[in-house]
N, C-alpha and C. Protein backbone atom coordinates (compact mmCIF):
# COMPACT_ATOMS: atom_id res chain seq x y z
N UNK A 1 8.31 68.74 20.55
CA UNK A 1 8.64 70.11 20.14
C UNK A 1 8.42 71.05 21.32
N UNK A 2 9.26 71.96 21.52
CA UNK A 2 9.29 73.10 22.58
C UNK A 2 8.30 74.21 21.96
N UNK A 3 7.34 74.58 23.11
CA UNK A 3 6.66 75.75 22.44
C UNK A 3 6.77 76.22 23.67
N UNK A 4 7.67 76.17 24.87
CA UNK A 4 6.60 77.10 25.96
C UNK A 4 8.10 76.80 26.92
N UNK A 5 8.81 77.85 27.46
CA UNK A 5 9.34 77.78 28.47
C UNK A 5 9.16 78.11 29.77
N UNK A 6 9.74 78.09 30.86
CA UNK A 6 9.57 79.20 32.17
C UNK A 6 10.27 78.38 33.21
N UNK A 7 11.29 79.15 33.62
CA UNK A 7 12.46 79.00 34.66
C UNK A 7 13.07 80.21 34.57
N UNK A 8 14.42 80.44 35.38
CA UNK A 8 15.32 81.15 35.99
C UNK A 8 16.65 81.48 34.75
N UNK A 9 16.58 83.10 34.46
CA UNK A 9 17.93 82.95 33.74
C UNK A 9 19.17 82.60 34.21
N UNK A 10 19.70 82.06 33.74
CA UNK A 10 20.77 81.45 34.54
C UNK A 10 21.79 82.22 33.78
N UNK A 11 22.12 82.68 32.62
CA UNK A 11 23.03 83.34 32.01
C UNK A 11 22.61 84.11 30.90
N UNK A 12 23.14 85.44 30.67
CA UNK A 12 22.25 86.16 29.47
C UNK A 12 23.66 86.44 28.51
N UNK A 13 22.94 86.93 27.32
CA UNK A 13 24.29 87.29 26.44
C UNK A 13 23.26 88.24 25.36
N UNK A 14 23.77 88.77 24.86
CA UNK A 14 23.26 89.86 24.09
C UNK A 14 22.31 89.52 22.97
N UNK A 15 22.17 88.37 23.25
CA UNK A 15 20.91 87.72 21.69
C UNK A 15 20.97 86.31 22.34
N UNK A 16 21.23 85.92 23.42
CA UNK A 16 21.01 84.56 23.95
C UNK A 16 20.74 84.64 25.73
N UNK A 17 20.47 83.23 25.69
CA UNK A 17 20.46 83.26 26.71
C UNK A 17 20.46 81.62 27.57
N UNK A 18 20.40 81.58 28.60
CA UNK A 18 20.59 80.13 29.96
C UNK A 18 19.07 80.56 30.15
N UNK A 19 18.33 79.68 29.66
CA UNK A 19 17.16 78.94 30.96
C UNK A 19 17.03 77.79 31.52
N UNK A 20 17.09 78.44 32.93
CA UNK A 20 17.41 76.89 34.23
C UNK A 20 15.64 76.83 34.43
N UNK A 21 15.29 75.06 33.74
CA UNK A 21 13.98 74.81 34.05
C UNK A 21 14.25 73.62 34.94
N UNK A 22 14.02 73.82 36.31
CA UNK A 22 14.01 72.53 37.19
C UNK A 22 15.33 71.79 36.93
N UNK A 23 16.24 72.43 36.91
CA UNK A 23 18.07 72.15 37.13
C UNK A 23 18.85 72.11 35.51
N UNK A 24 17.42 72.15 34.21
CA UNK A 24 18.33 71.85 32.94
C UNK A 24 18.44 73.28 31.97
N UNK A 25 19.38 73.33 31.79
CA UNK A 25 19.83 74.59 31.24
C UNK A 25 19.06 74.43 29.51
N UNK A 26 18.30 75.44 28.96
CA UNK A 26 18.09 75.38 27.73
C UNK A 26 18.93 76.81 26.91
N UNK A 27 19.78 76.34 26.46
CA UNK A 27 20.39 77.58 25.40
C UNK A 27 18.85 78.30 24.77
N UNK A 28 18.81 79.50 24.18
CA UNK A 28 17.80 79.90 24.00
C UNK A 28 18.18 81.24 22.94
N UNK A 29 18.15 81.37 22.07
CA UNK A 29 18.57 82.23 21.11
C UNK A 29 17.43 83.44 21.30
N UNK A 30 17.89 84.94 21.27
CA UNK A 30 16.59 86.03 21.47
C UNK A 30 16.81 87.08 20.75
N UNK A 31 16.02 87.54 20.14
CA UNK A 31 16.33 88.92 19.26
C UNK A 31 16.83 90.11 20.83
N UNK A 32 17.71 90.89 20.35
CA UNK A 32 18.19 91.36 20.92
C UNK A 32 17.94 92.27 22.00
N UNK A 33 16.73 92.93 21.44
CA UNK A 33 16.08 93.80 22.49
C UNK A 33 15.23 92.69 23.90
N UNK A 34 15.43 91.67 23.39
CA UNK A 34 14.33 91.03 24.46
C UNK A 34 15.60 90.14 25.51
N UNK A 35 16.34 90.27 25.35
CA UNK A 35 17.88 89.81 25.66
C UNK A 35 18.26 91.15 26.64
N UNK A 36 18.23 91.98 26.18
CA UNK A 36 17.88 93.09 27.11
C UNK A 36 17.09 93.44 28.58
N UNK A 37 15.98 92.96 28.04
CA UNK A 37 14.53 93.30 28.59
C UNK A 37 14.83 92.18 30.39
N UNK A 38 15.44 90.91 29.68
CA UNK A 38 15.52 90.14 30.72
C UNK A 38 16.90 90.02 31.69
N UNK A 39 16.82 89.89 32.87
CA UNK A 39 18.21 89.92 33.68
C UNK A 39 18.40 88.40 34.36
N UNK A 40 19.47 88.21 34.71
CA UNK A 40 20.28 87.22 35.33
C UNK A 40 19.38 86.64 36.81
N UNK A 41 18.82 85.89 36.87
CA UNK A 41 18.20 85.57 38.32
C UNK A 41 17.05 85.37 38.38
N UNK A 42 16.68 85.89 37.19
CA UNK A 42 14.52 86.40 36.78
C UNK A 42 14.00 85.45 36.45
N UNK A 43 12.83 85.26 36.79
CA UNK A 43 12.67 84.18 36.70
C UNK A 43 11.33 84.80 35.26
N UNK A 44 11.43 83.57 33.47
CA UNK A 44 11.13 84.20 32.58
C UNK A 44 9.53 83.56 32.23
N UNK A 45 9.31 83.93 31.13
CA UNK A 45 8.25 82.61 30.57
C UNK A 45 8.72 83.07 28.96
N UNK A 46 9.42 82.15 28.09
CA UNK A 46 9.42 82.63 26.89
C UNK A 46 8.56 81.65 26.35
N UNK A 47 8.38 82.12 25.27
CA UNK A 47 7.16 81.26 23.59
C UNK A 47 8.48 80.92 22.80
N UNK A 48 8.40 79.74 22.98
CA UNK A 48 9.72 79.03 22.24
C UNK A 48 9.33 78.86 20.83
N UNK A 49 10.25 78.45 19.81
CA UNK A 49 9.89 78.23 18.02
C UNK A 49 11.15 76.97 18.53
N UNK A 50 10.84 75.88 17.87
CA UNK A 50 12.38 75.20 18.29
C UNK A 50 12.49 74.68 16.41
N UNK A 51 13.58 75.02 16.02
CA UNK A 51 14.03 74.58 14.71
C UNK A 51 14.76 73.36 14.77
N UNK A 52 14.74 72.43 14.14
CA UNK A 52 15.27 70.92 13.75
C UNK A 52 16.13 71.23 12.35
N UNK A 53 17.45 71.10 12.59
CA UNK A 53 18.41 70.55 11.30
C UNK A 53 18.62 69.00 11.40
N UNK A 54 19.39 68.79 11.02
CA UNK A 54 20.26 67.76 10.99
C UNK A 54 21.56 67.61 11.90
N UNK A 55 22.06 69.17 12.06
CA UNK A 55 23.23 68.83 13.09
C UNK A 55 22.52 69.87 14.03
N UNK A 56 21.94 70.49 14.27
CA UNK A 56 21.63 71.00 15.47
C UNK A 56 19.52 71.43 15.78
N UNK A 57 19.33 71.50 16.56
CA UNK A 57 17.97 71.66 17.97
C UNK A 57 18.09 73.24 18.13
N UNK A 58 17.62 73.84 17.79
CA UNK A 58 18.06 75.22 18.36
C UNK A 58 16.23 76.10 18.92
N UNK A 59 16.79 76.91 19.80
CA UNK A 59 15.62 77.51 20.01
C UNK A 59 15.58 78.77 19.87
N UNK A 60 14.67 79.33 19.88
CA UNK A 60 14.39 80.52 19.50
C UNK A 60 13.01 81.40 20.34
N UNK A 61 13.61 82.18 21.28
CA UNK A 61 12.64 82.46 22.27
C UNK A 61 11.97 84.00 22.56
N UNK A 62 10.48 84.12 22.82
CA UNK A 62 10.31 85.44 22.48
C UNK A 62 9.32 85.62 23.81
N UNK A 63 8.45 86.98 23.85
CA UNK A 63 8.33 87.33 25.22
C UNK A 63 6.61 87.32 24.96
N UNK A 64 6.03 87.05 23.33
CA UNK A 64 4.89 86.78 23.11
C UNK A 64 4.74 85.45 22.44
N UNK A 65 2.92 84.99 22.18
CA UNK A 65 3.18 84.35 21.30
C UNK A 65 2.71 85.00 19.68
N UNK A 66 2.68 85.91 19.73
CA UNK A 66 2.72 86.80 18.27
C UNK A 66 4.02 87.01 17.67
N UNK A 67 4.61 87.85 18.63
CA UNK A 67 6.37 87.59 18.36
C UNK A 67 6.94 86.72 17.57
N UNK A 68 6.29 85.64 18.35
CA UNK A 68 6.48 83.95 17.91
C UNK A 68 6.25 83.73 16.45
N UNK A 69 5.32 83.77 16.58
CA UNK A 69 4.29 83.74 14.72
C UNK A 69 4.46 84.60 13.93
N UNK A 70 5.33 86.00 14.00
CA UNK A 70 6.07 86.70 13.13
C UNK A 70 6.84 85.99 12.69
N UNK A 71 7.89 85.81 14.09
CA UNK A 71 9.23 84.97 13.17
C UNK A 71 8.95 83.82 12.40
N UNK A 72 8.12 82.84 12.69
CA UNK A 72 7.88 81.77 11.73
C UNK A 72 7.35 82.03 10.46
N UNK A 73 6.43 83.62 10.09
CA UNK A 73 6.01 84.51 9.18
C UNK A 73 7.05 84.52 8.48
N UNK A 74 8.19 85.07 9.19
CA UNK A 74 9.52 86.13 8.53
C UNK A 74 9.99 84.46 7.53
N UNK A 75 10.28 83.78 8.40
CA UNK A 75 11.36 82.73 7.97
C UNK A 75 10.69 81.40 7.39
N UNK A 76 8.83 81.96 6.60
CA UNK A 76 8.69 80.87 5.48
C UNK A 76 8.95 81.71 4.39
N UNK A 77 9.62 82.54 4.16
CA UNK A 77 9.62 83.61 3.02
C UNK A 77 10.81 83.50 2.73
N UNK A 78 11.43 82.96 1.43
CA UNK A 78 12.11 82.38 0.60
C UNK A 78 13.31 83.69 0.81
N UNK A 79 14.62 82.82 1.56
CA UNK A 79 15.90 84.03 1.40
C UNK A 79 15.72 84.30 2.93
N UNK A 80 14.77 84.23 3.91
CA UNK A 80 14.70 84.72 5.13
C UNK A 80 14.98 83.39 6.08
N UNK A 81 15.96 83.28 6.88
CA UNK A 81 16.66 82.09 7.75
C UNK A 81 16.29 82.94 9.04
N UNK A 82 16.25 81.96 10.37
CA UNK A 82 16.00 82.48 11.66
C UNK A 82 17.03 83.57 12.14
N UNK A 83 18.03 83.39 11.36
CA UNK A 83 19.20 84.65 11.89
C UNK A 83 18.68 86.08 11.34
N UNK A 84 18.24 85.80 9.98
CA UNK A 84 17.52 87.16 9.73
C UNK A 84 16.50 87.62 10.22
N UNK A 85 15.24 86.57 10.23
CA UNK A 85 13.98 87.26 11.08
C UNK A 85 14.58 87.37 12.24
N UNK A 86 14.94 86.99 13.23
CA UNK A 86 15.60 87.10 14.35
C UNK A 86 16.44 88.58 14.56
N UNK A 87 17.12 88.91 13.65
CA UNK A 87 17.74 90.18 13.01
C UNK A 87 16.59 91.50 12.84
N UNK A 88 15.91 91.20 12.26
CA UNK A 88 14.51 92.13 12.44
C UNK A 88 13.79 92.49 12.56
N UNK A 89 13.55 91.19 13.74
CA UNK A 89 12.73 91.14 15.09
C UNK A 89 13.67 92.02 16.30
N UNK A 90 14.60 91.98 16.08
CA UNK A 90 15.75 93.02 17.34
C UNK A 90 16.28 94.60 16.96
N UNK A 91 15.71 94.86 15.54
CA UNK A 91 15.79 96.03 15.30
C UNK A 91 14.36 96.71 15.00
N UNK A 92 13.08 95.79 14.84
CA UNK A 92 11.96 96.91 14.93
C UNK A 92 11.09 95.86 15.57
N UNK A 93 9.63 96.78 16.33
CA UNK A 93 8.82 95.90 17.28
C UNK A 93 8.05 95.55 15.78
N UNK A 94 7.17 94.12 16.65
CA UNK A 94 6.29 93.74 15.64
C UNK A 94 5.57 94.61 15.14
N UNK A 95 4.61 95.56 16.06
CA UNK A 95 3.43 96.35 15.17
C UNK A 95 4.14 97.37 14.52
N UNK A 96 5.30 97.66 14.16
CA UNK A 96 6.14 98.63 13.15
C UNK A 96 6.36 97.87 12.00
N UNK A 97 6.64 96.40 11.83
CA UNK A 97 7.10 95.61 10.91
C UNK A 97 5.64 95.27 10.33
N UNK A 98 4.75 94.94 10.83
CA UNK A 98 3.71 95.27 10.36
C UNK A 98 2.92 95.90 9.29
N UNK A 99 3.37 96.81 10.06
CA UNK A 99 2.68 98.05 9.08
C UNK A 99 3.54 98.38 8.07
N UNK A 100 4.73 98.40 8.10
CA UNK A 100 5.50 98.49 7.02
C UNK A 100 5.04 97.43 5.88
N UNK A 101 5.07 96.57 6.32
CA UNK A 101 5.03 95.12 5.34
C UNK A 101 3.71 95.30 4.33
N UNK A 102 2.64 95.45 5.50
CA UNK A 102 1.23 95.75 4.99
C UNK A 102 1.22 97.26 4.15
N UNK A 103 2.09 98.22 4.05
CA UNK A 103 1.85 99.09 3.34
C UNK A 103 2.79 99.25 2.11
N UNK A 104 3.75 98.08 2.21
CA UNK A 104 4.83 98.41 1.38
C UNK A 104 5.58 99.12 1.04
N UNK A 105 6.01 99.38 2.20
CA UNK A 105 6.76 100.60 2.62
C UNK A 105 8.43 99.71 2.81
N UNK A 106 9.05 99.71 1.54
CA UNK A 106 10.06 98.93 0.92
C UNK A 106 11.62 100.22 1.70
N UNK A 107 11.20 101.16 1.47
CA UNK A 107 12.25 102.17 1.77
C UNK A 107 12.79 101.76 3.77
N UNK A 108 11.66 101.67 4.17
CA UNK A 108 11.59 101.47 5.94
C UNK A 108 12.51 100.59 6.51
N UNK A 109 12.26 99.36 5.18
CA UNK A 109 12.44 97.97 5.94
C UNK A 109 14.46 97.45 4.93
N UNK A 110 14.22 98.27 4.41
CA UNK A 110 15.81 98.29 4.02
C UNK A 110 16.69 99.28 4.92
N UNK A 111 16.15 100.03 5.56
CA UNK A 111 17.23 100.46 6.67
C UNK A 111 17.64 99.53 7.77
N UNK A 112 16.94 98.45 7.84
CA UNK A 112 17.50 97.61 8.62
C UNK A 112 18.48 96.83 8.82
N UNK A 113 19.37 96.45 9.25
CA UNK A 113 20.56 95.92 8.85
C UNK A 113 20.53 94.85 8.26
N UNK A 114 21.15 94.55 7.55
CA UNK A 114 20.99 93.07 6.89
C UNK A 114 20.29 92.75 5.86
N UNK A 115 19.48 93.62 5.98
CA UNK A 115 17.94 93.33 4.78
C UNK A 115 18.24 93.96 3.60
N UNK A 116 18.23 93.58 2.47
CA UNK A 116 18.64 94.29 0.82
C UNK A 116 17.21 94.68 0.55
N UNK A 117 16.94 95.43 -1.03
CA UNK A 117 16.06 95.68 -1.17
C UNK A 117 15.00 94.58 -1.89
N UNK A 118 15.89 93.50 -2.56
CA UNK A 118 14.77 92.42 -3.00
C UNK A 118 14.49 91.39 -1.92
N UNK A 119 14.75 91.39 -0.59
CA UNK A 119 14.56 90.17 0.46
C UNK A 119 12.97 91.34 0.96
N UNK A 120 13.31 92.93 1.21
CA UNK A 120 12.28 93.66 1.73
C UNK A 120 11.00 93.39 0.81
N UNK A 121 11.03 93.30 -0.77
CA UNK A 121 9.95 93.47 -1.49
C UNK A 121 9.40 92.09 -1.33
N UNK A 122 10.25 90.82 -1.44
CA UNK A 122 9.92 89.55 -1.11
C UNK A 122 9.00 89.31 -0.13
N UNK A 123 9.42 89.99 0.84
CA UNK A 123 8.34 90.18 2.29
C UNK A 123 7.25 90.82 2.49
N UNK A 124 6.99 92.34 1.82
CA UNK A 124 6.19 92.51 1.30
C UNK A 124 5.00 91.44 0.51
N UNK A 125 5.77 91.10 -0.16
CA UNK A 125 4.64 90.00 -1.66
C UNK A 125 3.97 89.41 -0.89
N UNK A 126 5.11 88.45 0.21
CA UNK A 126 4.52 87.00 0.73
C UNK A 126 4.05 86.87 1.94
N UNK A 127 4.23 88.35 2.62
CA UNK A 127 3.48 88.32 4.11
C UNK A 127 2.19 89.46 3.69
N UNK A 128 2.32 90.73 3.07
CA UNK A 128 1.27 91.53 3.30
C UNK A 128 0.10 91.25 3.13
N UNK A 129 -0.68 89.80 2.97
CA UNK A 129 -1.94 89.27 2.71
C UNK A 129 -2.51 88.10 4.10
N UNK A 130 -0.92 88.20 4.58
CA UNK A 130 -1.15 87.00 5.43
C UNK A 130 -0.88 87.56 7.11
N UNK A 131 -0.83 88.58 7.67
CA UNK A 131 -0.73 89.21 8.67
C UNK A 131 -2.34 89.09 9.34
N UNK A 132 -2.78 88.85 10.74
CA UNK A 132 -3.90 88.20 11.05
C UNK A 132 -3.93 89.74 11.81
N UNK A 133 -5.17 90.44 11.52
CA UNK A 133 -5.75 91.62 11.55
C UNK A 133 -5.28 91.87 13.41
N UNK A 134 -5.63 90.99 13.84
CA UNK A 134 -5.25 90.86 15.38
C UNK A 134 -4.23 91.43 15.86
N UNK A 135 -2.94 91.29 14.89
CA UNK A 135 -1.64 91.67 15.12
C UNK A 135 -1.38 93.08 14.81
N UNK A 136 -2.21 93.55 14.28
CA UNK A 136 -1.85 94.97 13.68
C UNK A 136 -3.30 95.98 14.67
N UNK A 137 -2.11 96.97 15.24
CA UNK A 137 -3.18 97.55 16.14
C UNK A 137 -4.26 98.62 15.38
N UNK A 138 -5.65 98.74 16.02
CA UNK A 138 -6.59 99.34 15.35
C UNK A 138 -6.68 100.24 15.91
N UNK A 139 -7.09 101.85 15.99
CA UNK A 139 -7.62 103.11 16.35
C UNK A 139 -8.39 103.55 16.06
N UNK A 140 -9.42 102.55 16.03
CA UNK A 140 -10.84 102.81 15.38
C UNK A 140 -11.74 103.67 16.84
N UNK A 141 -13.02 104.42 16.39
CA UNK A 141 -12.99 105.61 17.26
C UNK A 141 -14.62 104.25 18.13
N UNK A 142 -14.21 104.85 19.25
CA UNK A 142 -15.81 104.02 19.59
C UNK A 142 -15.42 102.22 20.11
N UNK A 143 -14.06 102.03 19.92
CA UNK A 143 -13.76 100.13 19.84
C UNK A 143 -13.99 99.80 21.49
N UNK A 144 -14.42 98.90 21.63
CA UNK A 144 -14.97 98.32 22.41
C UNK A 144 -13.54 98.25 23.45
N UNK A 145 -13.49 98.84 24.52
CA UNK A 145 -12.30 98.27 26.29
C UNK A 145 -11.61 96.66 25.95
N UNK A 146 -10.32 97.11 25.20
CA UNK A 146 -10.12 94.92 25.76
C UNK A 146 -9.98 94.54 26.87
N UNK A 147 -10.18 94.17 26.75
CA UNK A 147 -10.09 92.96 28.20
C UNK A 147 -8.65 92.42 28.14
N UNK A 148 -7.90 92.68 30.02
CA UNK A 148 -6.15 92.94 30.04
C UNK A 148 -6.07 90.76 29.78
N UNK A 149 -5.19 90.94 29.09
CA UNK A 149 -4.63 89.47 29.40
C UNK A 149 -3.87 89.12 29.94
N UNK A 150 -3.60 89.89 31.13
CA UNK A 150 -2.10 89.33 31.83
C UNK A 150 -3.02 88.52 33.27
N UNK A 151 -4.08 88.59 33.64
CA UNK A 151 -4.67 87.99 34.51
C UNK A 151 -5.07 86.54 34.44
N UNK A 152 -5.56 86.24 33.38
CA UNK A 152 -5.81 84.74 32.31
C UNK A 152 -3.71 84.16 32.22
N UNK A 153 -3.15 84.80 31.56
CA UNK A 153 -1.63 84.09 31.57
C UNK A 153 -1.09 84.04 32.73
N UNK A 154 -1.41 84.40 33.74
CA UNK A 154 -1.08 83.75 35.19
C UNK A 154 -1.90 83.11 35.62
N UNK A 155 -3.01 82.97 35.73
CA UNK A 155 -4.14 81.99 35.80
C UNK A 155 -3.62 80.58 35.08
N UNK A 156 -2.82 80.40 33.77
CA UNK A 156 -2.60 79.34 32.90
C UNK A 156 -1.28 78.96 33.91
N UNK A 157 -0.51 80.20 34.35
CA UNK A 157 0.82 79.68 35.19
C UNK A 157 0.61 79.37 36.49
N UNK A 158 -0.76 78.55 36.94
CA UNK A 158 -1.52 77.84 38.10
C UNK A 158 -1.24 79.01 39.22
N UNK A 159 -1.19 80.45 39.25
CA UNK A 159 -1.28 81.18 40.22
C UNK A 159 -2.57 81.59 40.87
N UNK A 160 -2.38 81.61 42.27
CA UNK A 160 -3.85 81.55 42.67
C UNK A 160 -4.13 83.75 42.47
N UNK A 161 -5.60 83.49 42.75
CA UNK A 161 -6.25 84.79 42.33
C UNK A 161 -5.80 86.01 43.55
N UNK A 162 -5.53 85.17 45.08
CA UNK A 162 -4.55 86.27 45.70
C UNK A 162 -3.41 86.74 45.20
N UNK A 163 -2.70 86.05 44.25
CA UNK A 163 -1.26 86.69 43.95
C UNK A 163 -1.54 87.24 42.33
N UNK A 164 -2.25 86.61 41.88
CA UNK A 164 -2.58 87.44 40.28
C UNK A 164 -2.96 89.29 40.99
N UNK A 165 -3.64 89.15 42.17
CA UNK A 165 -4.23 90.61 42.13
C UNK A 165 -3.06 91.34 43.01
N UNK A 166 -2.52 90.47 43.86
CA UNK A 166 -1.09 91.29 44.14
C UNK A 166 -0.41 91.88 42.74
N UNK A 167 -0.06 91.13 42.06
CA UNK A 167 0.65 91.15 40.79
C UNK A 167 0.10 92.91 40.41
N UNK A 168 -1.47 92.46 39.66
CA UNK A 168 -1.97 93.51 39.32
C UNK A 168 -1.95 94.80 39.95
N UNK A 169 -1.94 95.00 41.04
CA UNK A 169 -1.83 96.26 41.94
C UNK A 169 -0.59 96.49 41.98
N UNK A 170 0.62 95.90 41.74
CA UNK A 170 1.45 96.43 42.13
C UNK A 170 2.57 97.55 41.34
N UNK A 171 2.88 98.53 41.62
CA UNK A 171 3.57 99.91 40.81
C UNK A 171 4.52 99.35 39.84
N UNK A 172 5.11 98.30 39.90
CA UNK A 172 6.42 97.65 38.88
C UNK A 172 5.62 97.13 38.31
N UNK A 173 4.15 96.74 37.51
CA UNK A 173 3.91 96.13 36.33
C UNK A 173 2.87 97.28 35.92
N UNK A 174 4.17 97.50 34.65
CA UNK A 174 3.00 98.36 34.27
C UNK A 174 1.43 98.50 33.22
N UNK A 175 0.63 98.97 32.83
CA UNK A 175 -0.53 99.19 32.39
C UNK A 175 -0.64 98.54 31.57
N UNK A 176 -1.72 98.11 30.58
CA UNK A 176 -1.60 97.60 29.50
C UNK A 176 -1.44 98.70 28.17
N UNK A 177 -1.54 100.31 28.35
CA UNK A 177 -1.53 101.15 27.56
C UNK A 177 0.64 101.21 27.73
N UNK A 178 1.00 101.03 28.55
CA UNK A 178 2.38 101.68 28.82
C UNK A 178 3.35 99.99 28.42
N UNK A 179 2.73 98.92 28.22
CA UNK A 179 4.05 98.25 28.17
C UNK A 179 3.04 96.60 27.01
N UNK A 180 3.96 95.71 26.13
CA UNK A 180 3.11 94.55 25.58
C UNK A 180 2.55 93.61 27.28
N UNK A 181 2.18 92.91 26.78
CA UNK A 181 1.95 91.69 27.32
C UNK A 181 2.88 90.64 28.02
N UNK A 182 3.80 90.61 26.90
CA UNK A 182 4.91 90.24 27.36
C UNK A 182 5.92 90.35 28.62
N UNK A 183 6.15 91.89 28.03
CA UNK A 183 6.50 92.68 29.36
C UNK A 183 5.89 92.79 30.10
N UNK A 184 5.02 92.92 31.02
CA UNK A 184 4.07 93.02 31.75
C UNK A 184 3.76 91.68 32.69
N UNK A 185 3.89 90.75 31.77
CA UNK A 185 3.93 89.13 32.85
C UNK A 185 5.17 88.91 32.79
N UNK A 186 6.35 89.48 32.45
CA UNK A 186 7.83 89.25 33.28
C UNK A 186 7.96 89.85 34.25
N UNK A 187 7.46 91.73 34.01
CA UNK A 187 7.31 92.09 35.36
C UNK A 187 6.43 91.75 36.97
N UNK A 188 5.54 90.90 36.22
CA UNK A 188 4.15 90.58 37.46
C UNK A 188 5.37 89.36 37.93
N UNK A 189 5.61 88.07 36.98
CA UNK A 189 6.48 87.34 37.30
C UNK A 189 7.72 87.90 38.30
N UNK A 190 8.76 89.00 38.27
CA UNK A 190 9.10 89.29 38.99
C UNK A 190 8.67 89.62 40.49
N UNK A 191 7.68 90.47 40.43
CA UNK A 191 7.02 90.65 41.66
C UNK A 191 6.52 89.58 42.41
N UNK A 192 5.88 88.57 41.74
CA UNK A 192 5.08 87.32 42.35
C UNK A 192 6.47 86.62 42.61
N UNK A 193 7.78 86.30 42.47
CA UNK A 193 8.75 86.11 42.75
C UNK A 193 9.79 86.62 44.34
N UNK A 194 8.88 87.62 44.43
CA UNK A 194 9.55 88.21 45.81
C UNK A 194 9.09 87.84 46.88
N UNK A 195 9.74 87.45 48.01
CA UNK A 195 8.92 86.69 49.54
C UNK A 195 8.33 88.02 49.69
N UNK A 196 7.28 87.82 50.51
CA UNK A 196 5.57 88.96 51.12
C UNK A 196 6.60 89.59 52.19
């Protein structure tokens, strides 16, 4: 099973995409905004979901691994297929879907395309108990500095600690207040990508 990519886009398309890992192209299905996010040449790291039919392998690729564990959220919930979570994973970020879900806020999540109003309440029922507190951001007064994780996920992508702190210093990746995680190690990835 695929859980983990990282190579070179080789071709993008508006909800898909070419990743060239060491010469083999993986088709790669992406909610739309993150299809966006990435360009032709970049070199990526997606959190793969890989689905098994019978006639097809398909993947499904995101820029976290929370991202990740939404959509597999979205699409054990009876009526919800990867085209739909996938669908509203590209029209709202996770910590918006979130909070909707968790408040039952049924009106929000039917403006979305695709979504009726008994698939929204469905989601409601069968996710708002099961969302891992982690995922939903807190503004509690006094909370303890997190600690950035983009230094540890290049550390896992065997980069040595001279180029993690290039990475970190440099003006194209931005903060952990201004961009996810995600974003943030595509951009370091870009930079650590450029000859010195």
């Amino acid at each position: 099973m695929i859980a983990l990519l990282r190579g070179v886009v080789a071709q993008r398309d508006t909800d898909r995409a070419i990743i060239d890992v060491n010469g083999v192209g993986y088709l790669v299905q992406l909610p739309s905004n993150v299809a966006q996010e990435i360009g032709e040449g970049e070199e990526v790291l997606l959190h793969i979901c890989t689905a098994v039919r019978e006639d097809a392998i398909t993947l499904f690729g995101f820029l976290s691994p929370e991202d990740r564990t939404t959509f597999e959220m979205l699409r054990e919930v009876n009526g919800v297929g990867p085209r739909t979570a996938l669908n509203i994973l590209s029209q709202m970020d996770r910590a918006e879907l979130h909070r909707a879900i968790s408040n039952e806020e049924i009106a929000v999540l039917t403006k979305l395309k695709g979504l009726g109003k008994k698939t929204a309440e469905r989601l409601c029922l069968e996710l708002k108990n099961k969302i891992p507190q982690t995922f939903t951001p807190t503004t509690m007064a006094g909370k303890q500095a997190e600690a950035d994780p983009l230094p540890l996920a290049l550390a896992q992508l065997d980069y040595r600690k001279s180029e993690i702190d290039r990475a970190l210093n440099s003006n194209d990746v931005p903060s952990m207040d201004d961009a996810p995680v995600g974003a943030r190690l595509q951009a370091a990835l870009r930079v650590l990508a450029r000859p010195l």
